[in-house]
Protein backbone atom coordinates (compact mmCIF):
# COMPACT_ATOMS: atom_id res chain seq x y z
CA UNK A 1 0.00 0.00 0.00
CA UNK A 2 1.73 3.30 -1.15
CA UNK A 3 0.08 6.55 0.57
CA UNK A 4 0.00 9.46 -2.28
CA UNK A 5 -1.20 12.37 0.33
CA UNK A 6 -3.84 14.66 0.38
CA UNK A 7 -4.08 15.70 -3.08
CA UNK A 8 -5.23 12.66 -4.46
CA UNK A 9 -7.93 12.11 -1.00
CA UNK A 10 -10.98 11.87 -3.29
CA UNK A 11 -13.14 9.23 -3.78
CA UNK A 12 -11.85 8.14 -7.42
CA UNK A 13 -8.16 8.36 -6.45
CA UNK A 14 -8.35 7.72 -2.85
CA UNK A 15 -5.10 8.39 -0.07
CA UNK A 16 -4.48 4.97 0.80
CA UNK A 17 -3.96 2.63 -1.77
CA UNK A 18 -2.03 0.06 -4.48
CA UNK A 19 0.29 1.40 -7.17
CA UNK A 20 -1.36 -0.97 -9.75
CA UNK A 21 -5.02 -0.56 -7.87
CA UNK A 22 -5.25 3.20 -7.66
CA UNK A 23 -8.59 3.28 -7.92
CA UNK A 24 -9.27 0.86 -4.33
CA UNK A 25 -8.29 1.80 -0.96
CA UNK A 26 -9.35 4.44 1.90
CA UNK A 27 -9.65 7.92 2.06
CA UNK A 28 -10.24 10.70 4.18
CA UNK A 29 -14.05 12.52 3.04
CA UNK A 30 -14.12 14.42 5.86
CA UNK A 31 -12.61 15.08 9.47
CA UNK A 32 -12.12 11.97 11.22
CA UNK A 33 -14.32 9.94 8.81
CA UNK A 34 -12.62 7.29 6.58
CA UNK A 35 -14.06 5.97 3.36
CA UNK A 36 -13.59 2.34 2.38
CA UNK A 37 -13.65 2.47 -2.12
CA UNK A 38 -13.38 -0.07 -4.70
CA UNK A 39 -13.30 0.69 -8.59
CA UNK A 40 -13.38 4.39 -7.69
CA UNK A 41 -16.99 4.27 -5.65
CA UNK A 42 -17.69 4.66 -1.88
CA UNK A 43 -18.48 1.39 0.01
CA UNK A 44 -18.11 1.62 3.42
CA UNK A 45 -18.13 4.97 5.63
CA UNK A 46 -17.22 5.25 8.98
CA UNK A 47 -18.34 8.69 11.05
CA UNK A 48 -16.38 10.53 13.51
CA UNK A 49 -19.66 9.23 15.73
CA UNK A 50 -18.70 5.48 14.86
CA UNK A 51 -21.89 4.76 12.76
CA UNK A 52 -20.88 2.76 9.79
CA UNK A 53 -22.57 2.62 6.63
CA UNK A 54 -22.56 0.48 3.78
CA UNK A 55 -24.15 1.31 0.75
CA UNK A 56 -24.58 4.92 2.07
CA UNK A 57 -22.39 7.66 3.06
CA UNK A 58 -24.74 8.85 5.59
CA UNK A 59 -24.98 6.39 8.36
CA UNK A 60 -28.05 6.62 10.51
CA UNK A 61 -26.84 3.98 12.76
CA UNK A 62 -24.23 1.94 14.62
CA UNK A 63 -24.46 -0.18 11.14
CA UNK A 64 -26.78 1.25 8.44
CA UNK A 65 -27.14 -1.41 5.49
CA UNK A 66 -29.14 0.51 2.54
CA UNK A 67 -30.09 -2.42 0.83
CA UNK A 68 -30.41 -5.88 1.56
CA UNK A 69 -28.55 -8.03 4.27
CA UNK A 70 -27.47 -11.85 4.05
CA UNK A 71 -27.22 -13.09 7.55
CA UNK A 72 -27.11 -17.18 8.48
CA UNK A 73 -28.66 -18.25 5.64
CA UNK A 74 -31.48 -15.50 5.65
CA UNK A 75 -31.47 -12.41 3.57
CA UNK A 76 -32.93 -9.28 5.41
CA UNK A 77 -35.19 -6.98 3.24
CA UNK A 78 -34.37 -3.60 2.08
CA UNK A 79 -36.83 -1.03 3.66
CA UNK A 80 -38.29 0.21 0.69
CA UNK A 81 -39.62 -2.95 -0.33
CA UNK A 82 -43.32 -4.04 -0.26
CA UNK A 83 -43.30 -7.06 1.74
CA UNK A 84 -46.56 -7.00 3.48
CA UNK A 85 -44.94 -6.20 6.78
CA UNK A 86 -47.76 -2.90 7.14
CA UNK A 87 -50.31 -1.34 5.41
CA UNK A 88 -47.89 1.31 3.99
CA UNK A 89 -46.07 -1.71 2.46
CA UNK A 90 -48.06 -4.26 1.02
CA UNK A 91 -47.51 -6.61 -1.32
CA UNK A 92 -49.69 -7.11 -4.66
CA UNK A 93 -51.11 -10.80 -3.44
CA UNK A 94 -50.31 -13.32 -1.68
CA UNK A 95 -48.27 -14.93 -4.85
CA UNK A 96 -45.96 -11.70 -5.41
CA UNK A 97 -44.92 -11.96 -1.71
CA UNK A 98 -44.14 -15.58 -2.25
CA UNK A 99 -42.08 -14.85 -5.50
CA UNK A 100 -40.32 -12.00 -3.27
CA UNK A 101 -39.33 -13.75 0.10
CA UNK A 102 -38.37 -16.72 -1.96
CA UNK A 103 -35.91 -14.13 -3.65
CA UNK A 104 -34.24 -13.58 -0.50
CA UNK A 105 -34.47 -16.91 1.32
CA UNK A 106 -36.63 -15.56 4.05
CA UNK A 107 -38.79 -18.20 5.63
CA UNK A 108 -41.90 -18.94 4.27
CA UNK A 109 -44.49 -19.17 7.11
CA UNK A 110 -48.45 -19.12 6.54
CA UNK A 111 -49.89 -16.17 8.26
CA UNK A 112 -51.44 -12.59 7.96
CA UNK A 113 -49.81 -10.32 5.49
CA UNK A 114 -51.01 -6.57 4.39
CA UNK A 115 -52.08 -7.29 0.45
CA UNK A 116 -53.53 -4.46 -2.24
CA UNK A 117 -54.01 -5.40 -5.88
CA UNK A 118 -54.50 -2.64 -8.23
CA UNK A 119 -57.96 -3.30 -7.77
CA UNK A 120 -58.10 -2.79 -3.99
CA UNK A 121 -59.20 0.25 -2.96
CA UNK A 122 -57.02 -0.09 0.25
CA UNK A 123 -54.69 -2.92 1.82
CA UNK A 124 -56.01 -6.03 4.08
CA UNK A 125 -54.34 -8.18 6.22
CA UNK A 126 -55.02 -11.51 4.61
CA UNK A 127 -53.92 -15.04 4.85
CA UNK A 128 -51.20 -16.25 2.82
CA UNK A 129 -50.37 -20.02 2.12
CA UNK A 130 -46.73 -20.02 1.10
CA UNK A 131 -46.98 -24.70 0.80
CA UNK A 132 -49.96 -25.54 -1.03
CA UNK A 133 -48.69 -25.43 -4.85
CA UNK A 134 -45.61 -23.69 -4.09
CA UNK A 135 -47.19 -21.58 -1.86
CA UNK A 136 -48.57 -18.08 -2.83
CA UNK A 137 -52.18 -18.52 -2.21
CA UNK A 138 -53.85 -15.64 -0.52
CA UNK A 139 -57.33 -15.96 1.67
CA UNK A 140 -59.69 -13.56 2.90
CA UNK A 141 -62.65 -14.50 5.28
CA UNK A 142 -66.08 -12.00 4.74
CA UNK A 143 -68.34 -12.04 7.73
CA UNK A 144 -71.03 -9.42 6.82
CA UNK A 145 -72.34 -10.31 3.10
CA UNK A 146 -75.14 -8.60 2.68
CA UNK A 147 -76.12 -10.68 -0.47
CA UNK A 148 -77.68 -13.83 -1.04
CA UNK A 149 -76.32 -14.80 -4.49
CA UNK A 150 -73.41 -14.19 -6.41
CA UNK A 151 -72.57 -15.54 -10.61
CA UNK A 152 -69.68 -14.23 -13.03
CA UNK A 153 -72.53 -11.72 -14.30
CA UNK A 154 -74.15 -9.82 -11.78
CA UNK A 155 -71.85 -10.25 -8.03
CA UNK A 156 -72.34 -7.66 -5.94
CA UNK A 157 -71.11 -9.62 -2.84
CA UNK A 158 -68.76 -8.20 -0.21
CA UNK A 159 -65.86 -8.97 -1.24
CA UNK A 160 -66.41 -6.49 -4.67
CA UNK A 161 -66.06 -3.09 -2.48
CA UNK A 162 -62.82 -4.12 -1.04
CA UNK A 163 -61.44 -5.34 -4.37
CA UNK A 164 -61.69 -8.94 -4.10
CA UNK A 165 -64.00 -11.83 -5.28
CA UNK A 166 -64.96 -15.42 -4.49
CA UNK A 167 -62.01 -17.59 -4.22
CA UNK A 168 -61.29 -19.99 -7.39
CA UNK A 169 -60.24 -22.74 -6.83
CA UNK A 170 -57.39 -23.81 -8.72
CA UNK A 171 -55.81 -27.54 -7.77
CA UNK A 172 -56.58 -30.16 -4.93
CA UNK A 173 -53.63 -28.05 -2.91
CA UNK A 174 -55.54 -24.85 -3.02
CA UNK A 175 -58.57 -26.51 -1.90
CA UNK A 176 -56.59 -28.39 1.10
CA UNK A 177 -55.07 -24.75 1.43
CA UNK A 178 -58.78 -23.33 1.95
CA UNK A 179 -59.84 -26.56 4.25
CA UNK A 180 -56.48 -26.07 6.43
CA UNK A 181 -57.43 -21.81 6.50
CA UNK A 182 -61.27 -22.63 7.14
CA UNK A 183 -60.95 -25.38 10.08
CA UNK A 184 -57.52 -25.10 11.53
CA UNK A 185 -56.87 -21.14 11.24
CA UNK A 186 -60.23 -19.62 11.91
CA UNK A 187 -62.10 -22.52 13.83
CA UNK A 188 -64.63 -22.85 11.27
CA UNK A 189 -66.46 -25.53 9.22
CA UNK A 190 -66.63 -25.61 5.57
CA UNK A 191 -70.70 -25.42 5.82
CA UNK A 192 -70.11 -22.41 7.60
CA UNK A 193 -67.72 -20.65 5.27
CA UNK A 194 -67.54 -22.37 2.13
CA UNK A 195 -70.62 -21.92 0.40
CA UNK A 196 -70.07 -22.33 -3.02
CA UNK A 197 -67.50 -24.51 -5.46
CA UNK A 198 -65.43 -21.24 -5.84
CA UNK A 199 -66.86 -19.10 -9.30
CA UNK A 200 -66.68 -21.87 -11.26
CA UNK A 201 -69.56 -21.32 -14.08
CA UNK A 202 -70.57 -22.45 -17.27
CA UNK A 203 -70.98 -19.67 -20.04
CA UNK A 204 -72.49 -21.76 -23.43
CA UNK A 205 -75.92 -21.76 -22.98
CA UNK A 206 -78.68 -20.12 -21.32
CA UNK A 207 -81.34 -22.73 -21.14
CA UNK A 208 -80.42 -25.72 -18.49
CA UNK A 209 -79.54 -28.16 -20.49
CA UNK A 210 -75.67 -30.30 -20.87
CA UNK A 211 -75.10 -33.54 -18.36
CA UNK A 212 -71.24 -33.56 -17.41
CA UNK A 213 -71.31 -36.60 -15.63
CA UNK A 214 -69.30 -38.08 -17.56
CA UNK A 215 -66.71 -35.77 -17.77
CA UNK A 216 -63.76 -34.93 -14.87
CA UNK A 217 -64.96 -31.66 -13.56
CA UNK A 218 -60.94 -29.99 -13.67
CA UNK A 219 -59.52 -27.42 -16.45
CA UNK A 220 -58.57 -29.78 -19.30
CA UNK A 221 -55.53 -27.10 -19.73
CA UNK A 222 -53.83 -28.13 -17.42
CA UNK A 223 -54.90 -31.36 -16.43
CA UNK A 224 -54.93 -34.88 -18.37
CA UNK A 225 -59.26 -34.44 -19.10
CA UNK A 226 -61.94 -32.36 -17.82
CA UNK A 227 -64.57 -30.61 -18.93
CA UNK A 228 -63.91 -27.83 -21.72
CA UNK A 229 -67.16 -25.58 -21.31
CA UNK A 230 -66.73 -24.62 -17.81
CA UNK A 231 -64.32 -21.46 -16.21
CA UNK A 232 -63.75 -19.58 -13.76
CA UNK A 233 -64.40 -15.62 -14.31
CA UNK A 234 -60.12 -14.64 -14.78
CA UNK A 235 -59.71 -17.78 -17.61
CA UNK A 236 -57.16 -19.28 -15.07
CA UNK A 237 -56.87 -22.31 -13.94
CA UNK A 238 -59.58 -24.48 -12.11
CA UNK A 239 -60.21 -27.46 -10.13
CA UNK A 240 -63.03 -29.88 -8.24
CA UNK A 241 -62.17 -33.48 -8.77
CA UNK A 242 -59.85 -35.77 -10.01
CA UNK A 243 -63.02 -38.36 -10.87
CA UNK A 244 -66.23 -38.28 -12.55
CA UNK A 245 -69.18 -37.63 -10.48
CA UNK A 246 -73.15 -37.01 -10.45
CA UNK A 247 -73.11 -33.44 -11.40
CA UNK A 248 -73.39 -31.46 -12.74
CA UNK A 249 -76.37 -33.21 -14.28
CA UNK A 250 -77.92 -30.06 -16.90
CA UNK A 251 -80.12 -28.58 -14.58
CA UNK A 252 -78.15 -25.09 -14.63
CA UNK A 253 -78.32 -21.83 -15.73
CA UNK A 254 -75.78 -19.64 -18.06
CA UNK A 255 -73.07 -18.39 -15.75
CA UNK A 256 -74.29 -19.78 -11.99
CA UNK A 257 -71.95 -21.15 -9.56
CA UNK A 258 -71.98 -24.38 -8.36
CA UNK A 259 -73.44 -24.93 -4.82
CA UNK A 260 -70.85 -26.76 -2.16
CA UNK A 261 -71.41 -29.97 0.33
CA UNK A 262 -68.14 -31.54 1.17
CA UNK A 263 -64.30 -30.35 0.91
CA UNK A 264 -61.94 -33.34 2.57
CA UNK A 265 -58.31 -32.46 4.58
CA UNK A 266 -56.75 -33.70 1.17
CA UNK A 267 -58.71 -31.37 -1.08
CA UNK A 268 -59.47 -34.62 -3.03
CA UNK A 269 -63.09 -34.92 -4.78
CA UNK A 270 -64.90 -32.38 -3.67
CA UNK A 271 -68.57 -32.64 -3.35
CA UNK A 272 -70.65 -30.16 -5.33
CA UNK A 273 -74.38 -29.73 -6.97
CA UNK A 274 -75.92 -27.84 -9.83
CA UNK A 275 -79.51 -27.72 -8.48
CA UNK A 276 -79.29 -24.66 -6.78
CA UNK A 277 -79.20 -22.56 -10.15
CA UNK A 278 -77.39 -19.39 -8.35
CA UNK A 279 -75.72 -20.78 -5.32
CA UNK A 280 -75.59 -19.19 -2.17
CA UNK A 281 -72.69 -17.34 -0.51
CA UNK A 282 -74.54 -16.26 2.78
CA UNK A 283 -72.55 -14.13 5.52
CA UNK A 284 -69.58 -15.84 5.51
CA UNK A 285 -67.60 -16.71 2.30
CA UNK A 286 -63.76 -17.02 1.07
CA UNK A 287 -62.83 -13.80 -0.83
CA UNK A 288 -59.39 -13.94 -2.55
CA UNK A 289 -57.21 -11.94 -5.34
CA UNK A 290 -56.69 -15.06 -7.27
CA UNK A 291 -53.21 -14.09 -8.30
CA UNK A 292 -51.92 -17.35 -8.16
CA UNK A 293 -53.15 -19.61 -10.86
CA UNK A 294 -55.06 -16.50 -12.98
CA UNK A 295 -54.63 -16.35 -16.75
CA UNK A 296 -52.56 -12.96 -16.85
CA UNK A 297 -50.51 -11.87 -13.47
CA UNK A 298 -49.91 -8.46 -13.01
CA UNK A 299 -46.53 -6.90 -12.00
């Protein structure tokens, strides 16, 4: 290390350094304050107060990291990132904060998390799964629906003010997801807060008419069979069963959801029925941003 005096105690050409590395070493920015540089840029700063920075000159604290921190494995967030952690800094849904704490190996622990889509009016706490499917499914649990019905065409349930809509269901995960969130999490039953088989509707016809009992009720996208003419309102993915079943049988109208019985710990076959042409949600229903699993994520 050669020292080449004050004149050349900038940041570029810094006091302290190598005769073939001139442009790497320490320097003196200001009374007692030393600046660590490599390739000519500030990296670490040390105040006459003793606060040390790195990745900023201006130290706020015994150790100010601007940016993020690798410690034991676990990556600490940056501040200015939206990682659900308040309602100043929520994440986009339940799967965007997956994608992001998977980024930085943070552990991935179901709980509450402040979410706002773009089409939420304001953030909600709301339950995110980060296991079923790779985790990113996000939950939210309406107590005070005021409405009785709900179909793709005409919903005006709860959920639609705060920017959400009736969970749909996308794979036998997601529905043990919503069976583990429903029973375990908030103490409730299925009959009590599942009322429906998610939006899952059928758009083709308007008269009741069509048997599909012969046909796996699952997206035939993305599974091997199912049944072509049914969707659910974002033209993701969709699930119910894994087997063929009684219904629906054809007596349904354009666009109604199917009604809900049974939901097992597995998510497996799933008990639903088409007689109740526009099923009912009641007080209580699953609202979700159905992120995860929708036809076109947002960013």
């Amino acid at each position: 290390m050669v020292f080449l005096g004050q004149p050349s105690n900038t940041v570029s050409t810094p006091a302290y350094t190598w005769a073939n590395n001139t442009t790497t070493g320490l320097y003196l920015p200001a009374d007692s304050t030393i600046g660590v540089v490599t390739a000519g840029a500030d990296r670490i700063r040390v105040l006459s107060n003793g606060n040390v920075g790195i990745g900023t000159t201006t130290p706020q604290a015994n150790l100010h990291v601007q940016g993020s921190m690798f410690i034991n494995s676990y990556y600490i967030l940056p501040t200015f990132l939206y990682d659900g952690s308040s309602s100043t800094k929520p994440s986009l849904s339940g799967w965007h904060l997956n994608e992001l704490r998977k980024l930085y190996n943070l552990p991935l622990v179901n709980g509450l998390f402040w979410i706002k889509s773009p089409a939420m009016p304001s953030a909600l706490q709301m339950y995110v799964n980060f296991t079923a499917d790779g985790g990113g499914y996000d939950f939210y649990r309406i107590t005070n629906n005021a409405n009785t019905t709900a179909n793709y065409t005409y919903s005006t349930h709860g959920g639609r003010a705060l920017g959400l809509d009736v969970f749909y269901p996308r794979s036998q995960g997601h529905w043990a997801a919503i069976y583990d969130y429903v029973v375990n999490v908030n103490q409730s039953t299925i009959a009590n807060d599942v009322k429906t088989a998610g939006a899952i509707n059928r758009k083709i016809t308007t008269v009741a008419s069509g048997t599909y009992t012969t046909l796996i009720m699952r997206d035939p996208r993305y599974y091997d069979g199912g049944a072509p003419d049914w969707e659910v309102p974002d033209g993701g993915k969709w699930f119910l069963r894994n087997t063929v079943f009684g219904e629906p049988n054809g007596d349904y109208l354009m666009y109604a959801y199917l009604s809900l019985y049974s939901v097992s710990a597995n998510g497996d076959e799933i008990g639903f029925n088409d007689g109740n042409a526009y099923a009912t949600l009641g007080s209580t229903f699953i609202a979700s941003t159905n992120v995860k699993g929708s036809s076109v994520m947002y960013f």
